[in-house]
Protein backbone atom coordinates (compact mmCIF):
# COMPACT_ATOMS: atom_id res chain seq x y z
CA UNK A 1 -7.70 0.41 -40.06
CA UNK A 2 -6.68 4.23 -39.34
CA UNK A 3 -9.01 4.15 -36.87
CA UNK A 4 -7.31 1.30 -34.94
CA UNK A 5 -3.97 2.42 -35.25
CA UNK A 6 -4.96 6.17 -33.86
CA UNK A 7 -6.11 4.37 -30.65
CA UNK A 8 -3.18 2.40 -30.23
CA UNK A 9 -1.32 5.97 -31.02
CA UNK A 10 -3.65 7.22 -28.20
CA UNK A 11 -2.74 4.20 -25.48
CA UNK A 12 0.69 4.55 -26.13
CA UNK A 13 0.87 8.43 -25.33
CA UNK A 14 -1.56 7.76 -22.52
CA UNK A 15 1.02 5.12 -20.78
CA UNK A 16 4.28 6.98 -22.05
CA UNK A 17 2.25 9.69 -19.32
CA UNK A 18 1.83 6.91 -16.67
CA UNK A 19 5.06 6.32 -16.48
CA UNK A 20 6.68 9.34 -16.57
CA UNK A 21 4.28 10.18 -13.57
CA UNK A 22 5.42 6.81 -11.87
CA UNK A 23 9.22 7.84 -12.73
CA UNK A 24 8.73 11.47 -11.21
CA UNK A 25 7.13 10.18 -7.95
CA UNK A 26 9.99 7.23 -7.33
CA UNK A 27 12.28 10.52 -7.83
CA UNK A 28 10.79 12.59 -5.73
CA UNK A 29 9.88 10.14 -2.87
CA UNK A 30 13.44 8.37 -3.34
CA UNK A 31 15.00 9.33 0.33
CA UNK A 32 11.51 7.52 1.75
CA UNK A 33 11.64 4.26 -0.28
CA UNK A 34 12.58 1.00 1.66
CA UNK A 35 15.75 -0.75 0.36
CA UNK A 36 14.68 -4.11 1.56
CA UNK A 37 17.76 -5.95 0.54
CA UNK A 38 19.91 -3.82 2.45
CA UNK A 39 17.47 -4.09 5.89
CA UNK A 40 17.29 -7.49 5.39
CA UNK A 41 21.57 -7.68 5.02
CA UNK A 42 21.67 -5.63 8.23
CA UNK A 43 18.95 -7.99 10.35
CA UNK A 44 16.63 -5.39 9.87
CA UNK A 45 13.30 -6.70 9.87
CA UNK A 46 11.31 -6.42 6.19
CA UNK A 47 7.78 -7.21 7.36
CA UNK A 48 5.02 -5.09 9.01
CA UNK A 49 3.07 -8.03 10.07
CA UNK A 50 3.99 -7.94 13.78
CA UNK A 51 2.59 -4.47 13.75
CA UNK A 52 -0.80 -5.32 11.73
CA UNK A 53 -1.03 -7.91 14.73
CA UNK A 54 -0.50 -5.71 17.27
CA UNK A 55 -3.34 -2.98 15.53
CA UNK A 56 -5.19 -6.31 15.61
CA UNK A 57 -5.48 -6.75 18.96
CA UNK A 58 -6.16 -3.22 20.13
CA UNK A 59 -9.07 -3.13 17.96
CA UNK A 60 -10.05 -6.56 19.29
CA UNK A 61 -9.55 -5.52 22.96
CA UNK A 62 -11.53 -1.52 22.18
CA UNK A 63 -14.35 -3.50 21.02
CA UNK A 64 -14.92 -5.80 23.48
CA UNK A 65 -14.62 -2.78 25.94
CA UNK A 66 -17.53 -1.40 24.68
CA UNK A 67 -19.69 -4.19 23.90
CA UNK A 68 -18.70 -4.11 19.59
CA UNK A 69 -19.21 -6.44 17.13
CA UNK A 70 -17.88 -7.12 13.64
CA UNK A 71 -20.77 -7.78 11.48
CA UNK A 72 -21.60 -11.66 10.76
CA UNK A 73 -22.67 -10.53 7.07
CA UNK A 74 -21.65 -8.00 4.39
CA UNK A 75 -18.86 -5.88 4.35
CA UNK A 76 -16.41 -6.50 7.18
CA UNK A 77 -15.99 -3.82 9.87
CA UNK A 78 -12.38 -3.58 11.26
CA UNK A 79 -11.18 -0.03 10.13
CA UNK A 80 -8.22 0.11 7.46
CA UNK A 81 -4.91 1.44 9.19
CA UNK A 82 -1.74 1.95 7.53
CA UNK A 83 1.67 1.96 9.91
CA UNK A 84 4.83 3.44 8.10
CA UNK A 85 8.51 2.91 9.45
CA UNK A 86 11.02 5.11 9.43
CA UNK A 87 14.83 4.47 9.77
């Protein structure tokens, strides 16, 4: 039984640490975090998917420029891209 409670002792230290890490980055990234409600008040618009479109169809278009392919089988081989907004 002291065994058992030590780990829980253990998990509970280990996620007090997660989220004072999670707490410390929110702080320090505050100024870049999106306040959707607000953009979304204002008309702003709250969704990237226009954009993953776009990055879509350049990739599409590249490829068939020079004769690409995605794979048929296996892991899929559009690259991974990552657009960030700022205000």
């Amino acid at each position: 039984m002291e065994r058992k409670h030590l780990r829980e002792i253990a998990d509970i230290d280990r996620l007090q640490r997660h989220i004072s890490e999670l707490l410390g980055y929110l702080e320090r990234n505050q100024d870049m975090l999106v306040h959707y409600a607000v953009r979304r008040r204002g008309g702003e618009p709250i969704s990237t998917a226009f954009v993953e479109r776009a990055v879509n169809e350049i990739v599409a278009k590249r490829m068939k420029t020079r004769n690409h392919r995605y794979a048929g089988t296996g892991r899929p081989c559009s690259p991974s891209l990552t657009f960030v907004s700022r205000r």
